[in-house]
C-alpha atoms as a PDB file:
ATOM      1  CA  UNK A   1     111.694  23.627 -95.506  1.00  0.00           C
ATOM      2  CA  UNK A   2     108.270  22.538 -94.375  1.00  0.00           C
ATOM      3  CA  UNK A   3     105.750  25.480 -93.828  1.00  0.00           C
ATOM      4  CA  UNK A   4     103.635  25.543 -90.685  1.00  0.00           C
ATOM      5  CA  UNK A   5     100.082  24.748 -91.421  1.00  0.00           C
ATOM      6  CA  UNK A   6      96.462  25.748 -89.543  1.00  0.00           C
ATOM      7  CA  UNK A   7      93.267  24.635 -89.029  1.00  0.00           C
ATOM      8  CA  UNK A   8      90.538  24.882 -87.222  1.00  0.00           C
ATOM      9  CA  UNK A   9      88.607  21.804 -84.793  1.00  0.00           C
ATOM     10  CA  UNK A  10      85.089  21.987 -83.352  1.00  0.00           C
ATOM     11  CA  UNK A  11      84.331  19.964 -80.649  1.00  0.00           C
ATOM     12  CA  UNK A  12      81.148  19.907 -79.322  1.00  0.00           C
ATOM     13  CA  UNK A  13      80.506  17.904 -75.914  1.00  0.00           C
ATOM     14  CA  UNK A  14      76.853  16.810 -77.575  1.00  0.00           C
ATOM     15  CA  UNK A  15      79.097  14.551 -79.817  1.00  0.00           C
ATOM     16  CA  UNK A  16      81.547  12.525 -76.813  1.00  0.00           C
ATOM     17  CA  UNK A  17      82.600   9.249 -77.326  1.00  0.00           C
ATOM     18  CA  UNK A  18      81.734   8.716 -73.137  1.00  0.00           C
ATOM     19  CA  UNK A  19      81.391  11.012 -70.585  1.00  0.00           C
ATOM     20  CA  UNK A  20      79.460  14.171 -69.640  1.00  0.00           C
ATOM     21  CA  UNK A  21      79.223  17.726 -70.919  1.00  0.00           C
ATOM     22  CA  UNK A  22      81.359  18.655 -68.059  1.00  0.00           C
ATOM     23  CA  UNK A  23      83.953  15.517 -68.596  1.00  0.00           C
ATOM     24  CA  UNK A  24      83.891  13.424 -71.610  1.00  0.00           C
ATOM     25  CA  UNK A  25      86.744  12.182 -74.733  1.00  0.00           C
ATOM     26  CA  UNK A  26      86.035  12.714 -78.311  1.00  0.00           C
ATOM     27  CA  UNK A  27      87.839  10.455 -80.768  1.00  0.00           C
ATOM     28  CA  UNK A  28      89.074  12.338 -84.151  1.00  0.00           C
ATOM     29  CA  UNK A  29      90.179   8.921 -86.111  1.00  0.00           C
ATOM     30  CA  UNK A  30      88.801  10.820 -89.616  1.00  0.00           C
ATOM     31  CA  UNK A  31      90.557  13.976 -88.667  1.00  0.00           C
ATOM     32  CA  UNK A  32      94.027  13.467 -87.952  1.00  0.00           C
ATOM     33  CA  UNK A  33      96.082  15.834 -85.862  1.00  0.00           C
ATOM     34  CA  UNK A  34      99.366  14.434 -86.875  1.00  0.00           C
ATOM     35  CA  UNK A  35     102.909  16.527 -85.944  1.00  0.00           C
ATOM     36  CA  UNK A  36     101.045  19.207 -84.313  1.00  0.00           C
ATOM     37  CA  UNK A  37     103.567  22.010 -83.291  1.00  0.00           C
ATOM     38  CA  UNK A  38     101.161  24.372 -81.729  1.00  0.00           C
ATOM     39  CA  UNK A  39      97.487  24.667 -80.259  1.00  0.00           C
ATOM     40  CA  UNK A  40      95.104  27.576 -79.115  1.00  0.00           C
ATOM     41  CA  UNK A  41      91.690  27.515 -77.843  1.00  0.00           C
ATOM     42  CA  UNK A  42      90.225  30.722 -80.388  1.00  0.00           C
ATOM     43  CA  UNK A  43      86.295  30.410 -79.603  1.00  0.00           C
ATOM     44  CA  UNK A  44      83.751  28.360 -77.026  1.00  0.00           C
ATOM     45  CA  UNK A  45      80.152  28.531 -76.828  1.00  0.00           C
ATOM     46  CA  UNK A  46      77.817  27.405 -74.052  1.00  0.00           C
ATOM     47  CA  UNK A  47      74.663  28.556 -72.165  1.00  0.00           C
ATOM     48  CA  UNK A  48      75.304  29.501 -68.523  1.00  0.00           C
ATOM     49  CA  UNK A  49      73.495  26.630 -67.154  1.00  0.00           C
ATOM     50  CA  UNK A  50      75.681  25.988 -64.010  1.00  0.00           C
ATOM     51  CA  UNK A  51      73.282  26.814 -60.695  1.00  0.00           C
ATOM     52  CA  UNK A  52      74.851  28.772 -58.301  1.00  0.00           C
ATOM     53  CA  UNK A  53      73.728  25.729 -55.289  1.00  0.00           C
ATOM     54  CA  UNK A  54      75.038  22.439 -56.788  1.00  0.00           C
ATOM     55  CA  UNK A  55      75.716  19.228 -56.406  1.00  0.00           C
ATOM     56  CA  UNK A  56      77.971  18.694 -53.403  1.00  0.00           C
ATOM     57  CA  UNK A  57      78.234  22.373 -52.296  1.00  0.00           C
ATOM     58  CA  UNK A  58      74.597  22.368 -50.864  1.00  0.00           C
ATOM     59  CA  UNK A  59      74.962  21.427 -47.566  1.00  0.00           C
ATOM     60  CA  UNK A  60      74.561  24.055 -44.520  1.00  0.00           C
ATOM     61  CA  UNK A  61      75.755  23.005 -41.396  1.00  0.00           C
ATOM     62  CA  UNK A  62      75.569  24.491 -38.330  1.00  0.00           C
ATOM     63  CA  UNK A  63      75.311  23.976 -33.970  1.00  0.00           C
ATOM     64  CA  UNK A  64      73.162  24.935 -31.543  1.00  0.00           C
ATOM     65  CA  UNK A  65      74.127  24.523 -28.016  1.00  0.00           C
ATOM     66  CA  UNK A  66      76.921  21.729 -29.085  1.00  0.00           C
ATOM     67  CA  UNK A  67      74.015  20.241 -30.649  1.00  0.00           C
ATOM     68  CA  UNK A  68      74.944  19.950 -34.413  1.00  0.00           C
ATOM     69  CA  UNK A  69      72.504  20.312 -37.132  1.00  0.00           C
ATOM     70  CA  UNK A  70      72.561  20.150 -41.353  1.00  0.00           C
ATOM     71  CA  UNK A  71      70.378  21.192 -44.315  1.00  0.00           C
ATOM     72  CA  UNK A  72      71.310  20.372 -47.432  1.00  0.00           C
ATOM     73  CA  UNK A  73      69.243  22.550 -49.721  1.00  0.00           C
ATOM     74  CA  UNK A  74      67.884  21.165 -53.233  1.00  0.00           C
ATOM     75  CA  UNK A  75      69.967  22.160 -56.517  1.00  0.00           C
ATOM     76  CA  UNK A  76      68.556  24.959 -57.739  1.00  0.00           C
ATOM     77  CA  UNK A  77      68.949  28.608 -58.934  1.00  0.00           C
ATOM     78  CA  UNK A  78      68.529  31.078 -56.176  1.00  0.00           C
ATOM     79  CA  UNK A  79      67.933  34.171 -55.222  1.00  0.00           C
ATOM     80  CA  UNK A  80      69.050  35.650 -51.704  1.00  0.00           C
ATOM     81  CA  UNK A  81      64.806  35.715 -50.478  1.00  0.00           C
ATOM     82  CA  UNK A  82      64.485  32.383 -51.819  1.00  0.00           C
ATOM     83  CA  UNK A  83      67.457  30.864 -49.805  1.00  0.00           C
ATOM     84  CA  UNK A  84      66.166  32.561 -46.846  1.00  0.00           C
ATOM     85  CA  UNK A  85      62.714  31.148 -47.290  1.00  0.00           C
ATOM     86  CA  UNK A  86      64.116  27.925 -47.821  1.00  0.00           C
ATOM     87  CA  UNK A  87      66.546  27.606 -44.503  1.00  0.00           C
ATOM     88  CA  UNK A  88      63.641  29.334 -42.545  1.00  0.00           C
ATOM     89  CA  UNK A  89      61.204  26.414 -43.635  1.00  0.00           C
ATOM     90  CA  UNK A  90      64.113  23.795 -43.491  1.00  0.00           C
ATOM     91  CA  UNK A  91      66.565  24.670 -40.387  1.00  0.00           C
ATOM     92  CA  UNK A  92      65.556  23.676 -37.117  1.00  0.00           C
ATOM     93  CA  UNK A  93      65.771  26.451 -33.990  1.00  0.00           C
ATOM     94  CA  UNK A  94      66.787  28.966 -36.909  1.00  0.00           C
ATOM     95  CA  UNK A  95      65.802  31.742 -38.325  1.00  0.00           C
ATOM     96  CA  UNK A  96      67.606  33.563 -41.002  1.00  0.00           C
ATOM     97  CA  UNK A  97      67.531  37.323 -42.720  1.00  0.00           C
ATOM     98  CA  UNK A  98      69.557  39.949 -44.655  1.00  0.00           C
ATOM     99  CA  UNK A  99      71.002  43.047 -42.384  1.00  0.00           C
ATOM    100  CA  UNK A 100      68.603  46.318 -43.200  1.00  0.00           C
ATOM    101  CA  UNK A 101      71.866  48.313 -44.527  1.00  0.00           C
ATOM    102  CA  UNK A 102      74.916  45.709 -45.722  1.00  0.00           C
ATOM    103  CA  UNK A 103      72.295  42.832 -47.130  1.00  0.00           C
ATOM    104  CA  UNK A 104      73.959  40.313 -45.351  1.00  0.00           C
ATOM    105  CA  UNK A 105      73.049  37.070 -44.441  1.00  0.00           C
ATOM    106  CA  UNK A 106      72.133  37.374 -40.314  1.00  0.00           C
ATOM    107  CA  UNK A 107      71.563  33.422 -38.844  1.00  0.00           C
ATOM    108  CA  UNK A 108      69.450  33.843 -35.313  1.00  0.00           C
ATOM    109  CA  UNK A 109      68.818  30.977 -33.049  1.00  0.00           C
ATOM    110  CA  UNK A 110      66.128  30.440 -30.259  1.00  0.00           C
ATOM    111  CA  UNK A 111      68.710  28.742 -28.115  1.00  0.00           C
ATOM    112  CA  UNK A 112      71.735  29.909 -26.265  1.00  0.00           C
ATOM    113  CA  UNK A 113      74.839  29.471 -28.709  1.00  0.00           C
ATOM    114  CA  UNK A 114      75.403  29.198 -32.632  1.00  0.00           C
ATOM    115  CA  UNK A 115      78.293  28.113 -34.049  1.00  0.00           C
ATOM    116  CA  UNK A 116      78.895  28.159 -37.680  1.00  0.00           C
ATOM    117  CA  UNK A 117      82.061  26.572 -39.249  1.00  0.00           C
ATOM    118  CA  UNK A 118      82.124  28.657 -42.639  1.00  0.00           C
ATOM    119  CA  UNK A 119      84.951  27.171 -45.220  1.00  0.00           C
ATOM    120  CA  UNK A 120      86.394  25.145 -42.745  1.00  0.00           C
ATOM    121  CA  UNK A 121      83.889  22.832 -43.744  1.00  0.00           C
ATOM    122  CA  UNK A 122      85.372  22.398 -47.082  1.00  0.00           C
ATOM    123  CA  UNK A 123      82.092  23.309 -48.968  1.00  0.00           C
ATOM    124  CA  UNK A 124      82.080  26.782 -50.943  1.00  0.00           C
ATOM    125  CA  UNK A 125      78.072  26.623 -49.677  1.00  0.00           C
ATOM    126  CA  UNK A 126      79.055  28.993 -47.118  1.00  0.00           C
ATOM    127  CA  UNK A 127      81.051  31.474 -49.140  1.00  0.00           C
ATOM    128  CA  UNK A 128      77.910  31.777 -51.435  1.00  0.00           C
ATOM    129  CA  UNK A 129      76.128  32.580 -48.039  1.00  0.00           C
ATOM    130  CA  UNK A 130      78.976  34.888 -47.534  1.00  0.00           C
ATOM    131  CA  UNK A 131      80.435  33.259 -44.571  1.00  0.00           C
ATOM    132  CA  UNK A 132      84.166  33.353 -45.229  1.00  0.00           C
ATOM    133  CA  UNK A 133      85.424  32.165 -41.494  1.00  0.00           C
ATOM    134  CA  UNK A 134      84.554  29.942 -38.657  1.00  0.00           C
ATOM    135  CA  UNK A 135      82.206  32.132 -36.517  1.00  0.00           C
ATOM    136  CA  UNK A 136      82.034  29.816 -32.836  1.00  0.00           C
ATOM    137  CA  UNK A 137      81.704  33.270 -30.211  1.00  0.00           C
ATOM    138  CA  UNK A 138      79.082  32.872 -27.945  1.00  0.00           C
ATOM    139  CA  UNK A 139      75.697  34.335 -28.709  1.00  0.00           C
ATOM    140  CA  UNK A 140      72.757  33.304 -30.415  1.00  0.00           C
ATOM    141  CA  UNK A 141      73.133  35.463 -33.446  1.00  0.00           C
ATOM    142  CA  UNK A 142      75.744  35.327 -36.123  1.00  0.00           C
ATOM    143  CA  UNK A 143      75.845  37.841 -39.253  1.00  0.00           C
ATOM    144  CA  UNK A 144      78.044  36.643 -42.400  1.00  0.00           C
ATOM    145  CA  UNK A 145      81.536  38.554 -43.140  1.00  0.00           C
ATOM    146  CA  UNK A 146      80.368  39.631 -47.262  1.00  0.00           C
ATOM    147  CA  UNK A 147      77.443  39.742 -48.824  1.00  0.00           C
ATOM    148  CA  UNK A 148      76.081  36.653 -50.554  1.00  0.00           C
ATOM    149  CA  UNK A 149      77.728  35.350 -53.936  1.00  0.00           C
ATOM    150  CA  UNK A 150      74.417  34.507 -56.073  1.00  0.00           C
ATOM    151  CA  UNK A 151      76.426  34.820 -58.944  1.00  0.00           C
ATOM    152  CA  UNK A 152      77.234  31.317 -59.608  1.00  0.00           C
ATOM    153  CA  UNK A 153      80.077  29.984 -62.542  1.00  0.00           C
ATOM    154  CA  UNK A 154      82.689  33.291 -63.194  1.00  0.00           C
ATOM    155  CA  UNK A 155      84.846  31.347 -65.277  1.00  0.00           C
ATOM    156  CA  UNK A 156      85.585  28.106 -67.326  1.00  0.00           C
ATOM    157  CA  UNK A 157      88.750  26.358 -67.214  1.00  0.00           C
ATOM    158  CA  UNK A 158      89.703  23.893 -69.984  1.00  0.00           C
ATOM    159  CA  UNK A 159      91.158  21.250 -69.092  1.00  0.00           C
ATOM    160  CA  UNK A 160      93.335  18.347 -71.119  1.00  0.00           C
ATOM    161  CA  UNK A 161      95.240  15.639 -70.872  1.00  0.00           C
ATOM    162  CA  UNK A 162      95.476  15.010 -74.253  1.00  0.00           C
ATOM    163  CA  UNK A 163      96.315  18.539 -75.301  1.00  0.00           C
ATOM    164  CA  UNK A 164      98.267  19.839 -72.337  1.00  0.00           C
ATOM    165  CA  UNK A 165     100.545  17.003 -71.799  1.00  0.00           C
ATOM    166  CA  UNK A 166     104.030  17.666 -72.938  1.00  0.00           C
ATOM    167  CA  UNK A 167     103.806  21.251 -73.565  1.00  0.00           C
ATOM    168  CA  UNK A 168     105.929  24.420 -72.446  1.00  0.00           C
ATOM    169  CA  UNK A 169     102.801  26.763 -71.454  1.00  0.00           C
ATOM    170  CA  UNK A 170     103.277  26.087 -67.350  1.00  0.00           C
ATOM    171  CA  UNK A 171     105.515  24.488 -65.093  1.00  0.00           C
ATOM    172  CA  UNK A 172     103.380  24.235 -62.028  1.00  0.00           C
ATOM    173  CA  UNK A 173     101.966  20.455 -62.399  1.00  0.00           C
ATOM    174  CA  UNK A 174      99.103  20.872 -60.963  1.00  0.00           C
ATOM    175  CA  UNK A 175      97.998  23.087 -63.800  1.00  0.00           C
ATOM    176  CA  UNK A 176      99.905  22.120 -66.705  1.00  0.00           C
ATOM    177  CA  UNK A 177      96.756  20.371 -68.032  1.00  0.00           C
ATOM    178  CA  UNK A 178      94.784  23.350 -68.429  1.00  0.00           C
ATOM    179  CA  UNK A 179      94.987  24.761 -71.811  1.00  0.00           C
ATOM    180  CA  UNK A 180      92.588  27.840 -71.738  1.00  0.00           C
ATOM    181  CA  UNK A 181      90.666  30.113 -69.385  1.00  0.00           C
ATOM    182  CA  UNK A 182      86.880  31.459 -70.383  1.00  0.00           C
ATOM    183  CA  UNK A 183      85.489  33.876 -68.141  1.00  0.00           C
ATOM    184  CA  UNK A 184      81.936  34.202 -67.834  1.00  0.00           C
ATOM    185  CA  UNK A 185      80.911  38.099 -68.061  1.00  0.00           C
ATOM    186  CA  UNK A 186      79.144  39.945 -65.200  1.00  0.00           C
ATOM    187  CA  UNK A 187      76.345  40.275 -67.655  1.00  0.00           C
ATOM    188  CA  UNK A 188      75.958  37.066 -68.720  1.00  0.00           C
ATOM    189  CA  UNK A 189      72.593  35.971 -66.206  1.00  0.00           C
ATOM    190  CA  UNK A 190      72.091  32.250 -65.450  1.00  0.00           C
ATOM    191  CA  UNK A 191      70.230  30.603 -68.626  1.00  0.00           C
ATOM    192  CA  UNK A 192      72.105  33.026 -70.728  1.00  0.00           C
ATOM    193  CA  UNK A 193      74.726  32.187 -73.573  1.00  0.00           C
ATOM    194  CA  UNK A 194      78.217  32.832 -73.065  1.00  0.00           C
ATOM    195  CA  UNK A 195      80.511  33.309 -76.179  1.00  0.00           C
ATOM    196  CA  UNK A 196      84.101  33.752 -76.127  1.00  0.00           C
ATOM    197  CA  UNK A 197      86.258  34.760 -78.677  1.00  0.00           C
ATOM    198  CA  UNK A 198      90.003  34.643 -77.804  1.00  0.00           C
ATOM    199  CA  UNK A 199      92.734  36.786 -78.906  1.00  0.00           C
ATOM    200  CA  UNK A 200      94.681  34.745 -81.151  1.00  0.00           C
ATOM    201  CA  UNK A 201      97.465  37.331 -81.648  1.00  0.00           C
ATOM    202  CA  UNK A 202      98.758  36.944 -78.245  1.00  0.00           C
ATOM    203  CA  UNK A 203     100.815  34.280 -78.055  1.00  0.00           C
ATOM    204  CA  UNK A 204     100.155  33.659 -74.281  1.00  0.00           C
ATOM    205  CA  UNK A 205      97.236  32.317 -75.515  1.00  0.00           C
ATOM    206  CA  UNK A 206      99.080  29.477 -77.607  1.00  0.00           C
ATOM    207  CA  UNK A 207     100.244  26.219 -76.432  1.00  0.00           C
ATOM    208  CA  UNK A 208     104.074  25.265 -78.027  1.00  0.00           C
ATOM    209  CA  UNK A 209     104.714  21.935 -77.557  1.00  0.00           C
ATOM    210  CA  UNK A 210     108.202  20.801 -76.863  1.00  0.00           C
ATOM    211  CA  UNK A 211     107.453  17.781 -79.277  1.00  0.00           C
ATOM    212  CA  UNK A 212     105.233  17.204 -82.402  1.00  0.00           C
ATOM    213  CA  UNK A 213     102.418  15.521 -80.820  1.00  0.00           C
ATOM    214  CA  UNK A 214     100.086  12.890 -82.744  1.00  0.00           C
ATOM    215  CA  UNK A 215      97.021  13.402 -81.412  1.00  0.00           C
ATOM    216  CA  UNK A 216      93.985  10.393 -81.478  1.00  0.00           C
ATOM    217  CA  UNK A 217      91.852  11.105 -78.881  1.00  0.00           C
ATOM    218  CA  UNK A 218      91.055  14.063 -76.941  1.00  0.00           C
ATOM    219  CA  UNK A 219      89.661  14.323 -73.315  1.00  0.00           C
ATOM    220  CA  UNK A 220      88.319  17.525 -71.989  1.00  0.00           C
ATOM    221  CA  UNK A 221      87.505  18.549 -67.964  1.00  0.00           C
ATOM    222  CA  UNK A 222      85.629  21.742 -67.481  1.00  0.00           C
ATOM    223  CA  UNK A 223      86.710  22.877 -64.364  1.00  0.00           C
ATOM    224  CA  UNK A 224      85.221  25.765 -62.553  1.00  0.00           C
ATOM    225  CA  UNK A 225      87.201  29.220 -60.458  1.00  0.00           C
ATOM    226  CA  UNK A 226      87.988  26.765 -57.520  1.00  0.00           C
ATOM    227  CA  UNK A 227      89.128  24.165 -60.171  1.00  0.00           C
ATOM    228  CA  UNK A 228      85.804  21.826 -59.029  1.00  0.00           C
ATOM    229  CA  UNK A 229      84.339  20.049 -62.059  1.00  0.00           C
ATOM    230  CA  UNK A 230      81.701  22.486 -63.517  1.00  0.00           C
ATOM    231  CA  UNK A 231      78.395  21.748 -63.682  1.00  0.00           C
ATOM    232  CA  UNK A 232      76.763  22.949 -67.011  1.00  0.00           C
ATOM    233  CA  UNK A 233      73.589  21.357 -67.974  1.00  0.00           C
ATOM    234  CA  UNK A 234      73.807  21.903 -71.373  1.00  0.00           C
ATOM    235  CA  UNK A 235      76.356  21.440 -74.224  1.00  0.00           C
ATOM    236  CA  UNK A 236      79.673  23.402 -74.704  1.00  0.00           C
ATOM    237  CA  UNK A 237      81.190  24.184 -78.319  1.00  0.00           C
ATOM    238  CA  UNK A 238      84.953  24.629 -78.334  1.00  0.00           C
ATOM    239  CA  UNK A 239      87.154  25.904 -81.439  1.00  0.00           C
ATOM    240  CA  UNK A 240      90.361  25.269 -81.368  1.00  0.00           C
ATOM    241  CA  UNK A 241      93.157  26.611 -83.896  1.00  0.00           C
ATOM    242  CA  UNK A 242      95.996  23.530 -84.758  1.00  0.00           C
ATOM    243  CA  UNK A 243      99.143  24.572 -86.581  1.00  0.00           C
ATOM    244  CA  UNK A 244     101.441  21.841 -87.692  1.00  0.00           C
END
C-alpha cells in the first residue's frame, strides 16, 4: 500500500521561464511532480498593483448630435475628481460632475443630444463610470445608473493549463482551467499587499485528478472578476500544496 505524500511549491512569477507577471510558465525540471493525485492552492502573495483604468478598458466614447466622439484616458489610478478633471480637460462639447446627493457621474453637453452606449461597447470603462446601460433619450444631459466603481481588481483567478487539465473540480469547460479563486479584501487600498491564506481543510478547495499527472512545466493566467487577464505590476507568490 503506497501512502499519499505532501509538499509544498512556491512559485513566484519574478522567476518565469517567459511571459509576464500576469501570464508566464515556470519549468520545475529539479523538482519533480511525478504521480500527483491531488493539488490545492494554500497561500498567494502580491501587492495590489492593478489600476482601476487599464490597458484596453480606457476608452470613453460617446455622441453628440450623431456626431461621435472618444477619449481614451491615460492608465492610471483614479479618483472620482480626478476622472472628472480629466474628461472635462479632454472631452470635447462636455462637461462632466457627480450628482449633489447620489455622487453619481452626471455627463452634460452644450449641444442638443447625448448619447452614451454604456457596456454595449464591450469595455467595463463605463461600468467603472457607473454607466451600466445604453442611455440614447433625447436631451443634453445624461446621469449614470450606480455610483462609480474606483475600486479596481476584487479578485484573482488562477488559472492553469498545466494544473487544471484532466481534473474532476468543474465540468463547465470554459472554467475547468481555473484552479483557485483569491479575493482581494475591501480593505486592501491600491499599492497595498494582499495575502491569502486558504482553507486547506475544505476539500472544495482541492483539485482530485482523475489520473496521476506528471507534471514538467507549469503555466499560470491571472485572470481578473470578468475573467480579463489581470494587470498587476508587480510580482505574485503562489503556494501550492501537492500530495502524491
Amino acid at each position: 500500500m503506497t501512502i499519499p505524500q505532501s509538499r509544498l511549491l512556491m512559485i513566484n512569477s519574478d522567476d518565469r521561464d517567459s511571459g509576464t507577471h500576469n501570464n508566464f510558465r515556470v519549468s520545475i525540471n529539479n523538482y519533480r511532480l511525478d504521480r500527483t493525485l491531488q493539488l490545492s492552492l494554500t497561500g498567494a502573495t502580491f501587492l495590489n498593483s492593478e489600476f482601476n483604468i487599464k490597458t484596453g478598458f480606457n476608452t470613453f466614447s460617446y455622441e453628440v448630435d450623431a456626431t461621435p466622439y472618444s477619449v481614451v484616458i491615460p492608465i492610471g489610478q483614479y479618483s472620482s475628481t480626478e476622472l472628472i478633471a480629466y474628461l472635462d480637460a479632454n472631452a470635447p462639447t462636455l462637461t462632466t460632475t457627480l450628482t449633489a446627493n447620489s455622487n453619481f457621474f452626471q455627463f452634460v453637453t452644450s449641444g442638443t443630444d447625448l448619447s452614451i452606449f454604456g457596456e454595449a461597447s464591450g469595455t467595463t470603462m463605463f461600468r467603472i463610470l457607473g454607466i451600466t446601460q445604453d442611455n440614447t433619450a433625447s436631451g443634453n444631459t445624461k446621469t449614470a445608473d450606480t455610483i462609480p466603481n474606483l475600486s479596481g481588481l476584487a479578485l484573482v483567478n488562477v488559472s492553469s493549463n498545466a494544473l487544471g487539465a484532466s481534473n474532476s473540480i468543474s465540468s463547465d469547460s470554459n472554467h475547468a482551467h481555473i484552479i483557485s479563486t483569491v479575493p482581494v479584501p475591501n480593505d486592501v487600498d491600491f499599492g497595498e499587499r494582499v495575502t491569502y491564506n486558504s482553507d486547506t481543510t475544505n476539500d472544495l478547495d482541492n483539485i482530485t485528478y482523475l489520473t496521476e499527472q506528471n507534471i514538467r512545466n507549469i503555466d499560470i493566467q491571472l485572470l481578473d472578476q470578468d475573467l480579463n487577464e489581470c494587470q498587476l505590476q508587480t510580482n505574485i507568490v503562489l503556494v501550492f500544496k501537492i500530495i502524491s
